[in-house]
Protein backbone atom coordinates (compact mmCIF):
# COMPACT_ATOMS: atom_id res chain seq x y z
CA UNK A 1 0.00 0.00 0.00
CA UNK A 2 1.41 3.12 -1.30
CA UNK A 3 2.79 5.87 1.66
CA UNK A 4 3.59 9.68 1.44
CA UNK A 5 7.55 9.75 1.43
CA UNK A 6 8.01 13.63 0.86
CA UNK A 7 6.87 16.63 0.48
CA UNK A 8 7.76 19.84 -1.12
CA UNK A 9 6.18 23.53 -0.42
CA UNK A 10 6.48 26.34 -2.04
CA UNK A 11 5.55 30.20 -1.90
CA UNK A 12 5.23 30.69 -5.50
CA UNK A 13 4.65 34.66 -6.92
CA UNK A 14 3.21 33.96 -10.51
CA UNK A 15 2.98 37.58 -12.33
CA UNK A 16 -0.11 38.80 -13.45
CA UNK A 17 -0.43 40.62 -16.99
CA UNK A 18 -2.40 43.42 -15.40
CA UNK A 19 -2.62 44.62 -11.50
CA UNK A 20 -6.31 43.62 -10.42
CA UNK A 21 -7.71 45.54 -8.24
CA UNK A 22 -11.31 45.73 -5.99
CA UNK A 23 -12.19 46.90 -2.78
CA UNK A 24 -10.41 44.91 0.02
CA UNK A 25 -7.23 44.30 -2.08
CA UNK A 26 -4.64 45.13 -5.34
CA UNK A 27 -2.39 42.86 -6.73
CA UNK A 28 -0.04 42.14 -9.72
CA UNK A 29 1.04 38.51 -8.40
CA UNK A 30 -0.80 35.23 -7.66
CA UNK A 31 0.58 34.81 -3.81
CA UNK A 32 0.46 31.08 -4.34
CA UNK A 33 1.33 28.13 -1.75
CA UNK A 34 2.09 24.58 -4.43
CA UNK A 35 2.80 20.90 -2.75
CA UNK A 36 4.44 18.56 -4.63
CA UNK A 37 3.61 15.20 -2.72
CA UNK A 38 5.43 12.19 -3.41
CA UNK A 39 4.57 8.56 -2.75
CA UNK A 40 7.30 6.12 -1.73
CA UNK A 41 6.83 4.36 -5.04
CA UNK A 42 7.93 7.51 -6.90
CA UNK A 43 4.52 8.62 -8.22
CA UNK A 44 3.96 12.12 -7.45
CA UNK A 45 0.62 14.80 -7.43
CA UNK A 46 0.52 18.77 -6.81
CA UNK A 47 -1.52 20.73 -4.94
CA UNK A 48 -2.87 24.43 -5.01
CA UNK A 49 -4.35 27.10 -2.70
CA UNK A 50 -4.27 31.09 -2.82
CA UNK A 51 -4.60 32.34 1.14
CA UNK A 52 -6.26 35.37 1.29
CA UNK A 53 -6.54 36.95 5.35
CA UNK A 54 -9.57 39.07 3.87
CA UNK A 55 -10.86 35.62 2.85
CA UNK A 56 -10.21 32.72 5.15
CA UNK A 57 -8.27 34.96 7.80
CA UNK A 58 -5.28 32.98 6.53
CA UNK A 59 -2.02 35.20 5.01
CA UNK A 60 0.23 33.57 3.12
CA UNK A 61 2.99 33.67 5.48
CA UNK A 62 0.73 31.90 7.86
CA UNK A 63 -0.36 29.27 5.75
CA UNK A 64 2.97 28.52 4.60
CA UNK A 65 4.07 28.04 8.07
CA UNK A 66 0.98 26.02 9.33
CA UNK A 67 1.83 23.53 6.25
CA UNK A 68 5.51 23.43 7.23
CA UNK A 69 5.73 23.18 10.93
CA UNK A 70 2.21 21.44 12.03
CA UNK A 71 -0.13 19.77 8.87
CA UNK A 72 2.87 18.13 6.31
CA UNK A 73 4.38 16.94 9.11
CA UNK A 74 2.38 14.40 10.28
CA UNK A 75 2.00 13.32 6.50
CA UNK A 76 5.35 11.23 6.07
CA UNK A 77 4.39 7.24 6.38
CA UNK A 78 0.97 7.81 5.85
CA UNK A 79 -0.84 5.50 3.46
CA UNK A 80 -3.99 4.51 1.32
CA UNK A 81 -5.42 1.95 -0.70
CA UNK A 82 -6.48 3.96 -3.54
CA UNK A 83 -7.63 7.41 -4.25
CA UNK A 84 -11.55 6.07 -3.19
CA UNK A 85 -9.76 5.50 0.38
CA UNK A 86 -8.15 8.95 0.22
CA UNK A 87 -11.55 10.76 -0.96
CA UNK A 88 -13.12 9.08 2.49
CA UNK A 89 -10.49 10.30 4.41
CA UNK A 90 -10.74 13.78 3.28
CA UNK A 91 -14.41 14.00 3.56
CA UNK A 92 -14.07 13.31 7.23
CA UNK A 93 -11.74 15.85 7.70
CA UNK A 94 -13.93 18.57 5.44
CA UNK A 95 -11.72 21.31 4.92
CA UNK A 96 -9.33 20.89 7.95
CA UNK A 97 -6.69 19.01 9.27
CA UNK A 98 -7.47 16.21 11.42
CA UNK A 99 -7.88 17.58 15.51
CA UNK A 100 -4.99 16.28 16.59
CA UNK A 101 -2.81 17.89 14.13
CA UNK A 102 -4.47 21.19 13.93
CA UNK A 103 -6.97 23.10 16.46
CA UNK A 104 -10.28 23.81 14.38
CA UNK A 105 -10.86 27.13 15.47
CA UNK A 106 -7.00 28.12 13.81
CA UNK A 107 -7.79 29.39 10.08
CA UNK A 108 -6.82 26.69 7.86
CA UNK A 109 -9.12 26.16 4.84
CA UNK A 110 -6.93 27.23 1.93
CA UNK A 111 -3.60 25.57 3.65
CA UNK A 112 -5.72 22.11 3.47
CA UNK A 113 -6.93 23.05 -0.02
CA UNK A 114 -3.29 22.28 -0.85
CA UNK A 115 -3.28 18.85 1.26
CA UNK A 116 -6.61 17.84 -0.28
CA UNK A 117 -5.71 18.39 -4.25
CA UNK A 118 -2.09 16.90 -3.78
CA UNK A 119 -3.35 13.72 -2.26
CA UNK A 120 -6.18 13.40 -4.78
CA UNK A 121 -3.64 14.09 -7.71
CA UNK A 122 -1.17 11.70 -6.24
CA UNK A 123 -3.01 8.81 -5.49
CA UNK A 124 -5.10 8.65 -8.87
CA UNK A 125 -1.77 9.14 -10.19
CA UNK A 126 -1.01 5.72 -8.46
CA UNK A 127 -4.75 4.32 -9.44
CA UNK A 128 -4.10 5.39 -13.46
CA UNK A 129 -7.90 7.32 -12.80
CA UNK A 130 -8.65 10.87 -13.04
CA UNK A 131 -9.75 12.00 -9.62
CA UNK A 132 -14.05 11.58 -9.65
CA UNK A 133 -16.53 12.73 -7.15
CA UNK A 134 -19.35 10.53 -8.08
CA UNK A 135 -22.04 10.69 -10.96
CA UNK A 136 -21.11 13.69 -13.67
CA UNK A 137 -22.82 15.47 -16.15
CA UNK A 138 -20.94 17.28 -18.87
CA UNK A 139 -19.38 20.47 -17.79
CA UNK A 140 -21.66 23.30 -19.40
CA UNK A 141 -21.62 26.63 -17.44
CA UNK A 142 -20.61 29.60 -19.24
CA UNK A 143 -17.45 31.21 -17.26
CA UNK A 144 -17.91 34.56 -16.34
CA UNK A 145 -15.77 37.93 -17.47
CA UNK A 146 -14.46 39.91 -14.17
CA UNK A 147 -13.83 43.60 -14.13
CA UNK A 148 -11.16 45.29 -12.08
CA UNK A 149 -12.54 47.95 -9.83
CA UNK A 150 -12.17 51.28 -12.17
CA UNK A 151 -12.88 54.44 -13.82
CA UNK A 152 -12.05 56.23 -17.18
CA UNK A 153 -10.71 55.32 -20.44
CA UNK A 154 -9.32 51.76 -19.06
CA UNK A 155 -12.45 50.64 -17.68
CA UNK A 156 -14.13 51.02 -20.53
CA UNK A 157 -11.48 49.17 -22.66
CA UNK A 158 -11.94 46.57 -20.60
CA UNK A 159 -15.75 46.40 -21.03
CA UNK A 160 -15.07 46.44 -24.38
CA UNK A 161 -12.68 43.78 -24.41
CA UNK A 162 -15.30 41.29 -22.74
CA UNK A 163 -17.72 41.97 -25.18
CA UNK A 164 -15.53 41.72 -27.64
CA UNK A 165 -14.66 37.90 -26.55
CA UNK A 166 -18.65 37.35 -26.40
CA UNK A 167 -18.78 36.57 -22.89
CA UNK A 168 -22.60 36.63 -21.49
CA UNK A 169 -22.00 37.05 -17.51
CA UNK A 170 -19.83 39.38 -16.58
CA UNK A 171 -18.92 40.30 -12.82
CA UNK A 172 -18.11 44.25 -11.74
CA UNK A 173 -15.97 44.65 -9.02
CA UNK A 174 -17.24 47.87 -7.35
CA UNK A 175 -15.68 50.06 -4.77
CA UNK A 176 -17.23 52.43 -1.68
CA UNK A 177 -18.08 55.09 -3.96
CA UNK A 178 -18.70 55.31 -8.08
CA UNK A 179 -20.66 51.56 -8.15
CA UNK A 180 -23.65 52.82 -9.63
CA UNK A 181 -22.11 55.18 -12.12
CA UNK A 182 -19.46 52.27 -13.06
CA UNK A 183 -22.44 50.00 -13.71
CA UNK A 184 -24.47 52.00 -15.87
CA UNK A 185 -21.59 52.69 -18.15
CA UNK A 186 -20.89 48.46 -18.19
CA UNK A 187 -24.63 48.19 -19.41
CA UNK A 188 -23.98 50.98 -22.05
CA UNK A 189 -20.99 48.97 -23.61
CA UNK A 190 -22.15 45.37 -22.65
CA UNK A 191 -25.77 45.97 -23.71
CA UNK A 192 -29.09 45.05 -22.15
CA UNK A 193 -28.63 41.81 -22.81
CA UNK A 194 -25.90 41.23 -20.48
CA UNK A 195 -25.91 39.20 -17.23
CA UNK A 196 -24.03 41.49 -15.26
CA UNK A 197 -23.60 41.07 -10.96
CA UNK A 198 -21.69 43.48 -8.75
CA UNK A 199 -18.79 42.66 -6.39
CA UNK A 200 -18.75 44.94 -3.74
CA UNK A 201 -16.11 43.09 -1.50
CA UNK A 202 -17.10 43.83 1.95
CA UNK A 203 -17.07 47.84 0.60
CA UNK A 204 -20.14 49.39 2.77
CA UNK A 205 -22.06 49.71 5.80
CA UNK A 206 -25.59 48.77 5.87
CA UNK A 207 -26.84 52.23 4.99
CA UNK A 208 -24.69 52.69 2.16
CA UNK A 209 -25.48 49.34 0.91
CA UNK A 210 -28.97 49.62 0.90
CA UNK A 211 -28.32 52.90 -1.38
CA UNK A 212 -26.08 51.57 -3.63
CA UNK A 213 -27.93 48.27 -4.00
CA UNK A 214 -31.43 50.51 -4.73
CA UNK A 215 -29.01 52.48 -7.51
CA UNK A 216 -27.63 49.76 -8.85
CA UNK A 217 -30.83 47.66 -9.67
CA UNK A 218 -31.76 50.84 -12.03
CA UNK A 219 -28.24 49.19 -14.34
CA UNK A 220 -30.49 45.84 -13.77
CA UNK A 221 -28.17 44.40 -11.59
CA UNK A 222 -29.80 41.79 -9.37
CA UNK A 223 -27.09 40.00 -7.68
CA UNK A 224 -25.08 41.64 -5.22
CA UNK A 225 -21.83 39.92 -3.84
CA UNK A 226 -20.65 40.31 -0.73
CA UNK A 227 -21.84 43.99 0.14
CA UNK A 228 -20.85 44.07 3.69
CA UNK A 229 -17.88 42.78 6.51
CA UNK A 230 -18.11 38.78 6.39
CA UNK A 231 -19.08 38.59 9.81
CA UNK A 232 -21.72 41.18 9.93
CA UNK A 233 -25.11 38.30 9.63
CA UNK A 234 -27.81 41.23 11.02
CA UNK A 235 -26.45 43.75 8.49
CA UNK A 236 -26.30 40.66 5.36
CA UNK A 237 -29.85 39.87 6.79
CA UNK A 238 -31.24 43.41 6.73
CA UNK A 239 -30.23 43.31 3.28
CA UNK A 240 -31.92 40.25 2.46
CA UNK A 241 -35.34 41.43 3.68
CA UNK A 242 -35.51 44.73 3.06
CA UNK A 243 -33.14 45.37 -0.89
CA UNK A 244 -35.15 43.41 -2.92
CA UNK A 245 -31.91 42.44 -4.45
CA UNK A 246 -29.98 38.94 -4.37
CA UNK A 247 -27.68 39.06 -1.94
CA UNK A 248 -24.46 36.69 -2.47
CA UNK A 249 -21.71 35.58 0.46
CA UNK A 250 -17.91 35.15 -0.46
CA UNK A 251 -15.65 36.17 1.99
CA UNK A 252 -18.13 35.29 5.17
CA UNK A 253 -17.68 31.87 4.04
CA UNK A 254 -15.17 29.19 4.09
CA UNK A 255 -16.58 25.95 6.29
CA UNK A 256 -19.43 23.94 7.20
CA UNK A 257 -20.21 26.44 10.52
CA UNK A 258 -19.70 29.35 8.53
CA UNK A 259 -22.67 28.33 5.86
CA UNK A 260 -25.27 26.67 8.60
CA UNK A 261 -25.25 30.25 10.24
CA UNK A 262 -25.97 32.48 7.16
CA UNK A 263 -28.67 29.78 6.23
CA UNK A 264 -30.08 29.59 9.62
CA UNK A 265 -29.88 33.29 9.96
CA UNK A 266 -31.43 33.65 6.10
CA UNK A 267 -28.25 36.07 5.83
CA UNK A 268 -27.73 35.57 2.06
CA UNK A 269 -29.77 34.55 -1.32
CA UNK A 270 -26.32 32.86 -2.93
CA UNK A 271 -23.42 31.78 -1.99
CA UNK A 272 -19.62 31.76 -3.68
CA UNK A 273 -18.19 28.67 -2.96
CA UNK A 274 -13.97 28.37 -3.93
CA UNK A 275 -12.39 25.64 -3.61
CA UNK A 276 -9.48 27.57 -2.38
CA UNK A 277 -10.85 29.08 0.58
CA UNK A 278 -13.06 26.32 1.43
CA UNK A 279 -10.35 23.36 1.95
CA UNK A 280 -10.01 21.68 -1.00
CA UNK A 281 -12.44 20.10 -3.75
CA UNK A 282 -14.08 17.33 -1.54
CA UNK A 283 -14.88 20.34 1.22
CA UNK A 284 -15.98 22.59 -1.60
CA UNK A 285 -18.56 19.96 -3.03
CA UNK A 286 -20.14 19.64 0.34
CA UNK A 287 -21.20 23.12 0.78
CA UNK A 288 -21.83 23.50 -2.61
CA UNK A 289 -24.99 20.66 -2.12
CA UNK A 290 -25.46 22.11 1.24
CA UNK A 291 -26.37 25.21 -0.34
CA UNK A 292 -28.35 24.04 -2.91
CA UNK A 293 -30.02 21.72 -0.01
CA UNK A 294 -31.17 24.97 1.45
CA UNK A 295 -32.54 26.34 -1.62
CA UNK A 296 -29.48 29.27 -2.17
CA UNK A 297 -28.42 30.12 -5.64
CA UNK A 298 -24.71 28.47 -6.23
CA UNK A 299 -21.31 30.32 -7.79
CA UNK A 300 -18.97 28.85 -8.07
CA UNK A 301 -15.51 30.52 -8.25
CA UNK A 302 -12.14 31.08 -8.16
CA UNK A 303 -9.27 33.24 -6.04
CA UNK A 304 -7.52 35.74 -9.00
CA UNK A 305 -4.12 33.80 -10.22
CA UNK A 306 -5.15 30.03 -9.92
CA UNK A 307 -3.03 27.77 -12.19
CA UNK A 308 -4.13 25.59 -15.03
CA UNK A 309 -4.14 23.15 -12.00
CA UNK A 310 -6.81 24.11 -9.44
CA UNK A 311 -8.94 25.18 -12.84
CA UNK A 312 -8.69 21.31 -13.55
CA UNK A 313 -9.97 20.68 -9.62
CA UNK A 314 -12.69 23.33 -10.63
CA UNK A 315 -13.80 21.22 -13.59
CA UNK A 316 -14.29 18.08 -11.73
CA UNK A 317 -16.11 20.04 -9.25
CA UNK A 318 -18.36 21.18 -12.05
CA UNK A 319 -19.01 18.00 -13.12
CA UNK A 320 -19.69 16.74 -10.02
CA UNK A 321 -22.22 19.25 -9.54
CA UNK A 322 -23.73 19.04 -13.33
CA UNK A 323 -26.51 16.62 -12.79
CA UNK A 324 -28.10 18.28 -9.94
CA UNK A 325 -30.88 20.63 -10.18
CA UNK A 326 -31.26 23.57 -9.76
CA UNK A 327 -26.98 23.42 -9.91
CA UNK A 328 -24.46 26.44 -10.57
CA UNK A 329 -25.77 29.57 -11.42
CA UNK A 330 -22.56 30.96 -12.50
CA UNK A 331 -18.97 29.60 -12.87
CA UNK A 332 -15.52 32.08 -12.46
CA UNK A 333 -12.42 31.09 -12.81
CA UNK A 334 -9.96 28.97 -15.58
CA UNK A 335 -8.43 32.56 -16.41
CA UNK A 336 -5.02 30.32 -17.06
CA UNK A 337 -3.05 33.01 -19.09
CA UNK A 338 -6.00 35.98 -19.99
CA UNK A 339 -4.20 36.54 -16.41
CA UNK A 340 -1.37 34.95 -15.47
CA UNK A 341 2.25 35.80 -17.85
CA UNK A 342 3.09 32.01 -17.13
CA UNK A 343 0.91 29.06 -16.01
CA UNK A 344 2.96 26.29 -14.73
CA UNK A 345 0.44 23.77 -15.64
CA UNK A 346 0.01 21.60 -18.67
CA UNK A 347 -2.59 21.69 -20.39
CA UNK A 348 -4.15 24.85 -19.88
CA UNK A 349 -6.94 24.86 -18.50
CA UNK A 350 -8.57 28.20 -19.77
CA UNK A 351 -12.23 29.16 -20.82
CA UNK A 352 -12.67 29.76 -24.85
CA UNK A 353 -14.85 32.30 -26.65
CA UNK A 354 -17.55 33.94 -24.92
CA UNK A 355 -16.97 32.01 -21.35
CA UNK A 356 -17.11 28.67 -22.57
CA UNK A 357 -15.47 26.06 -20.48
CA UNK A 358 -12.39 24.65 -21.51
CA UNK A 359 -11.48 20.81 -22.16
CA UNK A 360 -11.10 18.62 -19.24
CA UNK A 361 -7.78 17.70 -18.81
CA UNK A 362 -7.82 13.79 -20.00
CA UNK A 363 -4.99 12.25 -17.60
CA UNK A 364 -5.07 10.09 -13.82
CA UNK A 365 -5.08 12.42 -10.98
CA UNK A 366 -5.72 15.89 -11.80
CA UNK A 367 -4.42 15.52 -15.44
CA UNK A 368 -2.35 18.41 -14.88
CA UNK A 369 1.22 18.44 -15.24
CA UNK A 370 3.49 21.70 -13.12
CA UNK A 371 6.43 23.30 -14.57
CA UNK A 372 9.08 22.56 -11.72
CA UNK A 373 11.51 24.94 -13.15
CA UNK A 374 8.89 27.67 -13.66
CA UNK A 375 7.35 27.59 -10.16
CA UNK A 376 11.24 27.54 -9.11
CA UNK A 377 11.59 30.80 -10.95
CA UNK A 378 8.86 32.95 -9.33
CA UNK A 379 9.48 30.94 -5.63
CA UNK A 380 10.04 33.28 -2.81
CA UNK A 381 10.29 30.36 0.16
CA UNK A 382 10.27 26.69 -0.11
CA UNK A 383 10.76 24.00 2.79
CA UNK A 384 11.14 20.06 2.45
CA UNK A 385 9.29 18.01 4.89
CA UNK A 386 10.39 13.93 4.75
């Protein structure tokens, strides 16, 4: 029975083309954390995460460390049967480390994202299977166009540039002041036609998002993401009852609590589930049918600079998630290099014309294979845990 033998970490800085930029952050780099995970019979598998503090409290810093020092220790010597016997172990843990390794309450999510995809890509690796969460459908959401918070003559090219690739949803990221305005020029260029949602990032107060949400459904935009502080539930549920809008949760969620409160709480309309932030693909699928459960509308999406190799994990998720009803709303993510100046993952896994998902990667595991040399390029840490 194969056992981990090694593992590698590294703090990886991918460069973006452009700086994107919203309310609660700007950057021109992916801030990655990649695991390479080796078994003792040489196969290997990579995993993925993006830690955002303004997401799952975790910085990267810390969620390097936490891998290094507490989680891939405790890894070495540890085996499975087969990737079905890995799958079972990582649904019990659901998003975090086991207990005993890690104290719950310690933000974790995206540092086990990295655990979850590397043991899922390594052991199908071993099987010769792609990594499968049960019964699939074909993959057919359209991907969604993002906009970078702005104003002026760039903002515009960008609209233009989105309709110009045909893309039918398109997300605004909006800031504290100049949503409304920045909206109503998106529906001039994108046209009436356009399924366009605002991004708000945790920009407002109550007050100022019941304003802006009241201006912005004059653009025709319905769906409002994240309008207020992730923790604030009576200001999200004010919203709820008394906008008339949809109101979607990102950053206010991340595990199993954090969703059973906003739906017991009727705090949101929709929910944004990454599998970054919300510990890894078998973690992800479980709120994502806990939210449909409970009757929310479903996103899901993607922290800005994922590889070609959590886009893969993305797809599977999708697939997973394809034969349910009433199933995703809207799909972000699998930007691959409209973003990122390098992707160190083969094939790239990027959305086509108009937001139309890419081809499955066809391989065991993950079906993605990383770049060593590239990652080694943009690395700005690295530890070696045996």
């Amino acid at each position: 029975m194969p056992a981990v033998a090694e593992l590698r970490l590294l703090a990886v800085d991918l460069p973006f083309k452009v700086a994107f930029r919203h309310a609660a952050a700007t950057r021109e780099t992916s801030e990655s954390v990649f695991l390479r995970l080796r078994l003792d019979n040489g196969v290997e598998g990579w995993g993925e995460c993006l830690p955002r503090r303004y997401v799952s409290g975790e910085h990267r810093d810390d969620a390097f460390a936490l891998l290094r020092d507490a989680i891939l220790p405790a890894l070495p010597g540890r085996s499975f049967a087969s990737v079905t016997e890995v799958a079972e172990f990582l649904a019990k843990c659901d998003g975090k480390a086991p207990p005993d390794w890690v104290a719950s309450e310690i933000p974790q999510t995206s540092a086990w994202c990295a655990v979850d995809l590397a043991l899922l890509d390594a052991f199908g690796r071993h099987d010769g299977a792609p990594v499968r969460l049960g019964p699939e459908g074909p993959v057919r959401p359209r991907y969604s166009g993002v906009v970078s918070a702005g104003t002026g003559r760039s903002y515009v090219t960008s609209l233009l540039k989105l309709r110009a690739f045909g893309f039918q949803h398109v997300k605004l990221k909006v800031e504290r002041d100049g949503g409304p305005e920045a909206a109503r020029t998106a529906r001039r260029v994108l046209g009436r036609r356009a399924d366009l949602r605002a991004d708000a990032n945790m920009a407002w107060d109550t007050g100022q998002a019941l304003d802006a949400i009241r201006e912005l459904r004059t653009a025709g935009i319905e769906s409002i993401e994240q309008p207020v502080a992730a923790g604030d539930l009576d200001a999200l549920a004010r919203l709820v009852a008394e906008s008339g809008a949809g109101i979607m949760v990102d950053e206010g969620l991340t595990d199993r609590d954090s969703l059973r409160a906003l739906i017991e709480r009727r705090a949101c309309t929709a929910v944004n589930v990454r599998i970054s932030k919300c510990g890894g693909l078998l973690a992800a699928a479980a709120r994502c049918r806990e939210a449909l459960d409970a009757g929310l509308t479903l996103q899901v999406g993607c922290q800005v600079g994922e590889s070609s190799l959590l886009s893969a994990a993305q797809m599977t998720l999708l697939a997973a998630l394809a034969p349910l009803r009433p199933g995703v709303r809207w799909a972000e993510g699998a930007f691959g290099r409209h973003l990122l100046r390098e992707d160190p993952g083969a094939p790239l896994v990027q959305f086509r014309f108009g937001g139309r998902a890419p081809h499955r990667p066809p391989g065991p595991g993950l079906g993605v294979r990383i770049d060593q040399e590239l990652l080694q390029r943009h690395a700005v840490a690295e530890a070696r845990i045996v």
